[in-house]
Every structure is written in C-alpha cells, then in structure tokens.
N, C-alpha and C. Protein backbone atom coordinates (compact mmCIF):
# COMPACT_ATOMS: atom_id res chain seq x y z
N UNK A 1 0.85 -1.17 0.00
CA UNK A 1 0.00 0.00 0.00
C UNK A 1 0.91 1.24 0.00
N UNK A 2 0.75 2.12 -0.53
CA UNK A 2 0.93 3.20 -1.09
C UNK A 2 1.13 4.11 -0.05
N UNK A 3 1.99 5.46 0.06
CA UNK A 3 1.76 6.41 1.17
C UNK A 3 0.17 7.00 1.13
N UNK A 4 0.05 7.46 -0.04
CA UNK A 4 -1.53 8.21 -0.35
C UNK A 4 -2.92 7.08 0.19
N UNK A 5 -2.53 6.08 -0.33
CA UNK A 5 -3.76 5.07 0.20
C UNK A 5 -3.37 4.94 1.68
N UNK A 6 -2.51 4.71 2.51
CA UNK A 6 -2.34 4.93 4.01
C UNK A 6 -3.06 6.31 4.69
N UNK A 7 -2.63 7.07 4.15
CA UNK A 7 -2.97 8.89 4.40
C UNK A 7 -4.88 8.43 4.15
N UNK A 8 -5.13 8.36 3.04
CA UNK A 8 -6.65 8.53 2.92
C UNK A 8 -7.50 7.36 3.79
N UNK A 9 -6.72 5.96 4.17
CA UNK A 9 -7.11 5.42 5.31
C UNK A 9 -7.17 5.48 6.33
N UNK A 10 -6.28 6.17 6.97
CA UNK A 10 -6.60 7.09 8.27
C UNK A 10 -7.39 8.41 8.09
N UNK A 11 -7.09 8.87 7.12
CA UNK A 11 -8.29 10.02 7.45
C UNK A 11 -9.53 9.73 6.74
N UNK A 12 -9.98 9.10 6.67
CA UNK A 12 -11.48 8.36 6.74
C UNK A 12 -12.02 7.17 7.79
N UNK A 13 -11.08 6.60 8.09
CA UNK A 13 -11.21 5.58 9.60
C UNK A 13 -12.53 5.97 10.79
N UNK A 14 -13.01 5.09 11.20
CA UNK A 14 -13.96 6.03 11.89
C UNK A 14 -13.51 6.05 13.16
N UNK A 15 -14.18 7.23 13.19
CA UNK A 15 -13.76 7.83 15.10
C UNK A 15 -14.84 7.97 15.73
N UNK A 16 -14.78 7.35 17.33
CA UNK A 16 -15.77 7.79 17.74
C UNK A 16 -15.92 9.60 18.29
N UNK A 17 -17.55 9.91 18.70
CA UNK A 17 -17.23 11.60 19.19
C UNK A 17 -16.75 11.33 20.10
N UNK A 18 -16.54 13.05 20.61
CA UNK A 18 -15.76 12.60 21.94
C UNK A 18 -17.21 13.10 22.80
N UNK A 19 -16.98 12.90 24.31
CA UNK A 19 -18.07 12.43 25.35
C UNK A 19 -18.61 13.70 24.84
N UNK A 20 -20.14 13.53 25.58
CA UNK A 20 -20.89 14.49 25.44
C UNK A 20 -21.34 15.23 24.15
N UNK A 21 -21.14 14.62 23.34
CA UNK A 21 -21.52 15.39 21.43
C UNK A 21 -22.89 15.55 21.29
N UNK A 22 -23.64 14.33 21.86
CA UNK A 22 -24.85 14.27 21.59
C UNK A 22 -25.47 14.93 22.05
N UNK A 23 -25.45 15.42 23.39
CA UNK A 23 -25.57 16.55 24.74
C UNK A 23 -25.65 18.10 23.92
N UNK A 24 -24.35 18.20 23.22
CA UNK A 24 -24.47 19.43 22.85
C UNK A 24 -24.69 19.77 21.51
N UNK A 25 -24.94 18.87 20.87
CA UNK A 25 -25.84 18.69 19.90
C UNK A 25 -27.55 19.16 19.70
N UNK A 26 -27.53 18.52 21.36
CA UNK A 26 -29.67 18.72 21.07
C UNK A 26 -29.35 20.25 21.96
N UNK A 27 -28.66 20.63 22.65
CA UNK A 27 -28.95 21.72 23.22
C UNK A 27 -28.84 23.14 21.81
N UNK A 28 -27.93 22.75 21.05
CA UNK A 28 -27.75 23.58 20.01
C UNK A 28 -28.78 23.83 18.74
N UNK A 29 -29.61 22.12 18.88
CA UNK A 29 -30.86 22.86 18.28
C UNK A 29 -31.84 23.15 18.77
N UNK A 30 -31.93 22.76 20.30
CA UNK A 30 -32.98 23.80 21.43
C UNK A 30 -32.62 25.43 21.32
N UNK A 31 -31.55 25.52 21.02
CA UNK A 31 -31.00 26.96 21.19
C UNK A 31 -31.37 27.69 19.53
N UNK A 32 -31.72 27.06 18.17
CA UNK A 32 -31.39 27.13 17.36
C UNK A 32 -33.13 27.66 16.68
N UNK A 33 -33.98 26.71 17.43
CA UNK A 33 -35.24 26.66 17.14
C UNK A 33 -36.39 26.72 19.28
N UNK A 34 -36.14 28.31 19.38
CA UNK A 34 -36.73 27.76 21.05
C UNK A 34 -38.56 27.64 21.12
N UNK A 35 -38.65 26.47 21.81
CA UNK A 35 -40.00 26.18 22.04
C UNK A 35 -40.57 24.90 21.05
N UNK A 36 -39.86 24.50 19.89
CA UNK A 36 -40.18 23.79 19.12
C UNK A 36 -40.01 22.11 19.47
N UNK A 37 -38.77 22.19 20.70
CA UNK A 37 -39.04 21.01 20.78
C UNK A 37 -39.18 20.54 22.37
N UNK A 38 -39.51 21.75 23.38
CA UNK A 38 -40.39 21.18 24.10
C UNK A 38 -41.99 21.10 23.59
N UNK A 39 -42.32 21.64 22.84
CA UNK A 39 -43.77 21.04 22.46
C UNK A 39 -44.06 20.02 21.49
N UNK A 40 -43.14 19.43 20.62
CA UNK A 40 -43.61 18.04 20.07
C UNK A 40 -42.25 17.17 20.08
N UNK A 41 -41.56 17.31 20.71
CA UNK A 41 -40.18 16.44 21.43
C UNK A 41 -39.22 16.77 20.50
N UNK A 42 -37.75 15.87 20.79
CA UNK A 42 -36.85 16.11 19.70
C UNK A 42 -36.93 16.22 18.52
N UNK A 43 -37.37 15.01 17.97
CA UNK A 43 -37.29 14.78 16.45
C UNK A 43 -38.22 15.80 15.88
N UNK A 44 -39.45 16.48 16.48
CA UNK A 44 -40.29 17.47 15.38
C UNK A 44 -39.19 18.71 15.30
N UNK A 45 -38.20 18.83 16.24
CA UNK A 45 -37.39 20.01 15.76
C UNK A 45 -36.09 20.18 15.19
N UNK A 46 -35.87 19.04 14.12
CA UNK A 46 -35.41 19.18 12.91
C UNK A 46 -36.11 19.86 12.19
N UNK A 47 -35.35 20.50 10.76
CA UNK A 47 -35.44 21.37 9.84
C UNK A 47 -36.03 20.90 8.90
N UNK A 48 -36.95 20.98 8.06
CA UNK A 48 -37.59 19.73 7.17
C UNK A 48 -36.95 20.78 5.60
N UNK A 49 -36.29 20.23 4.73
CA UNK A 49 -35.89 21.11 3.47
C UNK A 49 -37.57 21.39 2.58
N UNK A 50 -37.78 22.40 2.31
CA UNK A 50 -38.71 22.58 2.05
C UNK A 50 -38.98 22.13 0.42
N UNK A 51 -39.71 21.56 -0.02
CA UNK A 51 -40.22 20.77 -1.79
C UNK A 51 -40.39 22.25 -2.62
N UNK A 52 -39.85 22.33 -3.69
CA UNK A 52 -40.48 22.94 -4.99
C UNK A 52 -41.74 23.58 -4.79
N UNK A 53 -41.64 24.60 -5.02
CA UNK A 53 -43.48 25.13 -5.57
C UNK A 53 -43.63 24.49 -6.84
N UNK A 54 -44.95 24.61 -7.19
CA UNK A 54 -45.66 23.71 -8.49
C UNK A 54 -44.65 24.53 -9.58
N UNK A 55 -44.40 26.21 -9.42
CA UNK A 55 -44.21 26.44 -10.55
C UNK A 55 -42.65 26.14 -10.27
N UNK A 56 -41.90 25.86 -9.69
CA UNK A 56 -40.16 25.70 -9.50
C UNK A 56 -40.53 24.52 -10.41
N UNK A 57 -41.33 23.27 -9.50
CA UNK A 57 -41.04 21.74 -9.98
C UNK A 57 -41.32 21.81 -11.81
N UNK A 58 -42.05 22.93 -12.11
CA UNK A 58 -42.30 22.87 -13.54
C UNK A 58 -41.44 23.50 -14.41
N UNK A 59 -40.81 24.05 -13.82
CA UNK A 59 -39.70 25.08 -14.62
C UNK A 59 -38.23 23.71 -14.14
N UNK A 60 -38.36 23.17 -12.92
CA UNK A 60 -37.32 22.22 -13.00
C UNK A 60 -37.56 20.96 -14.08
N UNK A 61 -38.52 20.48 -14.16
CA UNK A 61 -38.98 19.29 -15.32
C UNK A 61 -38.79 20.09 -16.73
N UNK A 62 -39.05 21.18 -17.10
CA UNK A 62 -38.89 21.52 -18.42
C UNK A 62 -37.31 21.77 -18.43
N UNK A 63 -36.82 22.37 -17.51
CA UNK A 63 -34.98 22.35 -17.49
C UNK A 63 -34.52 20.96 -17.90
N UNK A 64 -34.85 19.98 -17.03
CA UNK A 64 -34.55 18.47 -17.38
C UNK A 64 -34.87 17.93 -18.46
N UNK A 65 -36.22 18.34 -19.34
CA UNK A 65 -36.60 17.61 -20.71
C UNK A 65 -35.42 18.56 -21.40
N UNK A 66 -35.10 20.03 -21.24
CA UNK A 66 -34.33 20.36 -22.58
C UNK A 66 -33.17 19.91 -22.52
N UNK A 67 -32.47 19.51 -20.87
CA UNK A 67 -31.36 18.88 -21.25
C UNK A 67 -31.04 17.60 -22.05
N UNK A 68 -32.23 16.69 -21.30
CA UNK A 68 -32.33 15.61 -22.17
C UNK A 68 -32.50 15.46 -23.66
N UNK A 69 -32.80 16.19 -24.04
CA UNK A 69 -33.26 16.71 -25.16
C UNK A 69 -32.12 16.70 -26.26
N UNK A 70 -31.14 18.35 -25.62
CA UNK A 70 -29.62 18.66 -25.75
C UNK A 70 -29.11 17.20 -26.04
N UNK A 71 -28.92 16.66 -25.26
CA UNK A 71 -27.99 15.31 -24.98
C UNK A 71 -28.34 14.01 -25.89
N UNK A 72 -29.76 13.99 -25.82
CA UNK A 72 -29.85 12.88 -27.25
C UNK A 72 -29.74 12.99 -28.52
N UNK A 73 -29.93 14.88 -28.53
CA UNK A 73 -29.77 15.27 -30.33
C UNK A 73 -28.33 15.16 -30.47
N UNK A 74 -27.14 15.81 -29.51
CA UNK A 74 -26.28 15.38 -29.55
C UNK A 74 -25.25 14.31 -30.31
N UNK A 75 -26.15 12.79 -29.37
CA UNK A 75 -25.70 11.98 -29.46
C UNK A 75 -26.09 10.99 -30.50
N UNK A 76 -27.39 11.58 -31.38
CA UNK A 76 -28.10 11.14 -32.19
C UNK A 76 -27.71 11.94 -33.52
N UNK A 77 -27.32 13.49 -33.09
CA UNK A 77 -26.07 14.10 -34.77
C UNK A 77 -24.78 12.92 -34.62
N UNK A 78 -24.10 12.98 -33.52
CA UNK A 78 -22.62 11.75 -33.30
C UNK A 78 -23.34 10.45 -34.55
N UNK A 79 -24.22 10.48 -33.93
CA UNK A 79 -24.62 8.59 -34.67
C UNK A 79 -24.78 8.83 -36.45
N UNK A 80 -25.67 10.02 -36.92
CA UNK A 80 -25.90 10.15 -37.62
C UNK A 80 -24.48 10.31 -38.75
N UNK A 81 -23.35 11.54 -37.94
CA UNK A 81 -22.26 11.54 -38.64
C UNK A 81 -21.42 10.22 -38.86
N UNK A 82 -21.23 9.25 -37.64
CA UNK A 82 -21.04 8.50 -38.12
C UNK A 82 -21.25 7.35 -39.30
N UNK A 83 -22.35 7.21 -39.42
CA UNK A 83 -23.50 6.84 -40.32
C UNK A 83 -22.75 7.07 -41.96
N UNK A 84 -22.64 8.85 -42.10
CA UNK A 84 -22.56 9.45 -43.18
C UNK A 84 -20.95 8.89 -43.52
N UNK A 85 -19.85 9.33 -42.60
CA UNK A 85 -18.29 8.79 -42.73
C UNK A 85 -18.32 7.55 -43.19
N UNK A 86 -19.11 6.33 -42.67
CA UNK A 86 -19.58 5.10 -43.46
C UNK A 86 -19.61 5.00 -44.47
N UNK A 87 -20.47 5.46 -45.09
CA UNK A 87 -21.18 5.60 -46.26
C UNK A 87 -19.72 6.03 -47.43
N UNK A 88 -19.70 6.99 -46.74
CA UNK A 88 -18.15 7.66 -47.89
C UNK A 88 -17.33 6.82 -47.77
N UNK A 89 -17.00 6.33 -46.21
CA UNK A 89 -15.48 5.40 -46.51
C UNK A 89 -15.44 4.09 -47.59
N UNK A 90 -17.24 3.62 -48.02
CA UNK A 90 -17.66 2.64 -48.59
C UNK A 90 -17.62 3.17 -50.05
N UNK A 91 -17.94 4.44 -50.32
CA UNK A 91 -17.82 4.65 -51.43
C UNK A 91 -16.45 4.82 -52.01
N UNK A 92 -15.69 5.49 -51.33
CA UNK A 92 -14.69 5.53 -51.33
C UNK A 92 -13.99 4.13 -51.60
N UNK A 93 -14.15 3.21 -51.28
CA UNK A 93 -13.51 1.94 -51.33
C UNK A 93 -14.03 1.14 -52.74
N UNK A 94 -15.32 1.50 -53.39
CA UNK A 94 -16.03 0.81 -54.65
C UNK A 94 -15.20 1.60 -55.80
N UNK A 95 -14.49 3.33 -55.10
CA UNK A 95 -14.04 3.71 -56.53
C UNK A 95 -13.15 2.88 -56.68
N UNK A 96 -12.08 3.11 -55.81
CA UNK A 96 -11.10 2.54 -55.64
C UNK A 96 -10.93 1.33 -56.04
N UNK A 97 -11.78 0.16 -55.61
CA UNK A 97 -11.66 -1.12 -56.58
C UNK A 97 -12.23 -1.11 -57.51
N UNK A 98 -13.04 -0.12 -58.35
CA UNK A 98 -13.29 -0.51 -59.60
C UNK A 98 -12.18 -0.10 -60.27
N UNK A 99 -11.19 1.14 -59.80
CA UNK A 99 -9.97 1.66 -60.86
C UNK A 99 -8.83 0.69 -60.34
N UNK A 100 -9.12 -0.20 -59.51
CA UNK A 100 -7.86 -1.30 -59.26
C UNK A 100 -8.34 -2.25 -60.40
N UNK A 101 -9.06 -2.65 -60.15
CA UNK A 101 -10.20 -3.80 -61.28
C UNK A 101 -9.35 -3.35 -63.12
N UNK A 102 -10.27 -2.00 -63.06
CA UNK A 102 -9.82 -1.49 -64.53
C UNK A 102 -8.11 -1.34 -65.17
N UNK A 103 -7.51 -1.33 -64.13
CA UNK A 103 -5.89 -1.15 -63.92
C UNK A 103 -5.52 -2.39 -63.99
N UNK A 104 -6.28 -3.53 -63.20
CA UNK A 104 -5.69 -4.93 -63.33
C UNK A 104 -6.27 -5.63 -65.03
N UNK A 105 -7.28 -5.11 -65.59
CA UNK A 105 -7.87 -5.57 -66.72
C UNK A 105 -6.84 -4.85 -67.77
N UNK A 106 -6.44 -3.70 -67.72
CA UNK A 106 -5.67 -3.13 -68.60
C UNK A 106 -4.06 -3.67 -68.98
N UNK A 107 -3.79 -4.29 -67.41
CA UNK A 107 -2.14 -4.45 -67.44
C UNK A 107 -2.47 -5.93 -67.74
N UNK A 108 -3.36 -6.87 -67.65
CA UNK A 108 -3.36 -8.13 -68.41
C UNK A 108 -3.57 -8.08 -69.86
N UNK A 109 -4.42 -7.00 -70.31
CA UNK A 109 -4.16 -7.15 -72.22
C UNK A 109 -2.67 -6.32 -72.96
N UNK A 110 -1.84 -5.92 -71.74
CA UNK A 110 -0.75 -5.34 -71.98
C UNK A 110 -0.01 -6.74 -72.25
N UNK A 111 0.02 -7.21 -70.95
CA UNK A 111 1.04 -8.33 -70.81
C UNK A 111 0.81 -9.91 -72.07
N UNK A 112 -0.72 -9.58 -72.47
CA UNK A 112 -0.71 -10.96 -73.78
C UNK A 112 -0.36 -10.62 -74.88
C-alpha cells in the first residue's frame, strides 16, 4: 500500500465523538429553534428542506426535458455523422476497386 492510500485510510477511519456530542448537539438545536421542541419532542425540531413550488417543480422538469433533449440530439447528430463517414469510406472503397479492377484488366491485355 501506497503512502496516499495509508494517508486517505486514516483520514477516513472512523472515530468515535468525543463524550458528550450528543448533549451538545440537542442543546444547540434547542437553542437554534426555542419552544419547538419542548412542544412536540426532539425529532419534530429538525429542519424539514422545504419541496419545490408547483411552478419551481415545472420550470425544474422543463430544465430536465431540454437537457435531455440537448444530450440525445447530440448523441443522435454523433450517430448520424457516423452513419454518413460510413457511407463515404464505402464509397470511397467501390471507386477505388473498380480503378484497381480497370488497372488490373488493362495491365493483363498489356502483358498478352
């Protein structure tokens, strides 16, 4: 093992807290939010992240269709060009053996 893989294994290793974290933990969100959680206990006085309004979530779904959108025309011009380079490298290859063809037909009525 590596110095860097040693280094990133200790500093990700788990540790426990040290005493009392949890202690000053809930007092900091008694202090943070007061009254909220002597009236429906600890857990109601967490922070809840609040959801999208209708019009965010709709302006976020139309953001997401145009990316998707972006990204398959993208990847669907990629396919298409490829497609076309095909096509030429094939044509490209029929001239080519027909003037090998005509070159090999020519240098045999040379040679009889």
């Amino acid at each position: 093992m590596d110095w860097l893989e040693q280094e990133l294994k200790s500093a990700l290793a788990r540790k426990d807290p040290p005493p009392g974290f949890a202690e000053r933990v809930g007092e900091a969100i008694d202090r943070a939010s007061p009254g909220a959680a002597s009236k429906a206990g600890p857990i109601a006085s967490r922070r809840v992240i609040a959801w999208p309004s209708r019009v965010a979530q709709r302006w976020l779904a139309a953001a997401a269709a145009a990316v998707i959108l972006m990204i398959g025309g993208g990847v669907g011009y990629r396919w298409h060009r490829g497609i076309v380079a095909k096509r030429q490298v094939m044509q490209a290859f029929l001239i080519a053996g027909g003037q090998l063809n005509h070159l090999h037909a020519h240098l045999k009525e040379v040679s009889q």
